[in-house]
Protein backbone atom coordinates (compact mmCIF):
# COMPACT_ATOMS: atom_id res chain seq x y z
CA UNK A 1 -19.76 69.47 71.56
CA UNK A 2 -22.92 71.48 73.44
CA UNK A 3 -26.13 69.70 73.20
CA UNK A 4 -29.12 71.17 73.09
CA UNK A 5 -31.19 71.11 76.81
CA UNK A 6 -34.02 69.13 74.08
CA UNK A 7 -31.92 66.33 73.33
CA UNK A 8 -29.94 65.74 77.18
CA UNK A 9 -32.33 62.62 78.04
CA UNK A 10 -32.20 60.86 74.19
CA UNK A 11 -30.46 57.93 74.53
CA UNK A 12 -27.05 58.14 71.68
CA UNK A 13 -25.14 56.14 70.24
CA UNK A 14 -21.30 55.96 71.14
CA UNK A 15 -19.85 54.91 68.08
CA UNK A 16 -21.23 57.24 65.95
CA UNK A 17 -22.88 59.85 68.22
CA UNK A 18 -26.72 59.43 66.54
CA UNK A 19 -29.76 60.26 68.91
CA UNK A 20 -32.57 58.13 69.01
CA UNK A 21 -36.19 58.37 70.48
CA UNK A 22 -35.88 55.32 72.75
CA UNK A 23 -33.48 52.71 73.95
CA UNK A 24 -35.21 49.97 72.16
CA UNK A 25 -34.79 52.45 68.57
CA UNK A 26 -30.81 52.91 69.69
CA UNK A 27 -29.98 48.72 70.59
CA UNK A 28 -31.48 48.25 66.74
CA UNK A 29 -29.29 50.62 65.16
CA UNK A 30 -26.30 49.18 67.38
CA UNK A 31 -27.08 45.85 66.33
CA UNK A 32 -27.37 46.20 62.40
CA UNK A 33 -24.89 48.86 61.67
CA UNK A 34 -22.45 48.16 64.37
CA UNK A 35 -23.12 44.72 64.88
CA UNK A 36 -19.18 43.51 64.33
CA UNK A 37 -17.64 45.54 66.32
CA UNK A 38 -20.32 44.96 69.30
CA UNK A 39 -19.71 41.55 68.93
CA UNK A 40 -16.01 41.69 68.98
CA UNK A 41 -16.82 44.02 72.18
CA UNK A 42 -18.25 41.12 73.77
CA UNK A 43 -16.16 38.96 73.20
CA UNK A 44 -13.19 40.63 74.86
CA UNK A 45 -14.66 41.89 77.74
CA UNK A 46 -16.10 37.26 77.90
CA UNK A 47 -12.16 36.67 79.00
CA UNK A 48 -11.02 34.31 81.46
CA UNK A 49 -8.27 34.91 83.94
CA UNK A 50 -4.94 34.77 82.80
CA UNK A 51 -2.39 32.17 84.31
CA UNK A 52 -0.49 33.39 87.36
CA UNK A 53 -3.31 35.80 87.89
CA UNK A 54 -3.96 36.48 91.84
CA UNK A 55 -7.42 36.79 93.08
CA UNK A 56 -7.89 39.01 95.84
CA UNK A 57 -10.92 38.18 98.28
């Protein structure tokens, strides 16, 4: 999908691929129409390491 040279430094959403004005505009859609699946987002990437896990310094 081409977008237009207009529309390059709009901030859009990655779910469903709506522009918005500003960031603040495109964190407010996020939150109330994609709010569960944000969340759920979050919490995977919150994860602890797993057992047996080597941590390389």
């Amino acid at each position: 999908m081409v977008l237009p040279l207009v529309d390059e430094n709009k901030p859009k959403c990655y779910l469903c691929h709506e522009g918005f004005e500003n960031i603040e505009k495109l964190r407010e859609h996020q939150k109330l129409k994609h709010g569960d699946i944000i969340e759920s987002d979050e919490k995977q990437t919150m994860r602890e390491p797993a057992p047996g896990d080597v941590t390389v310094f």
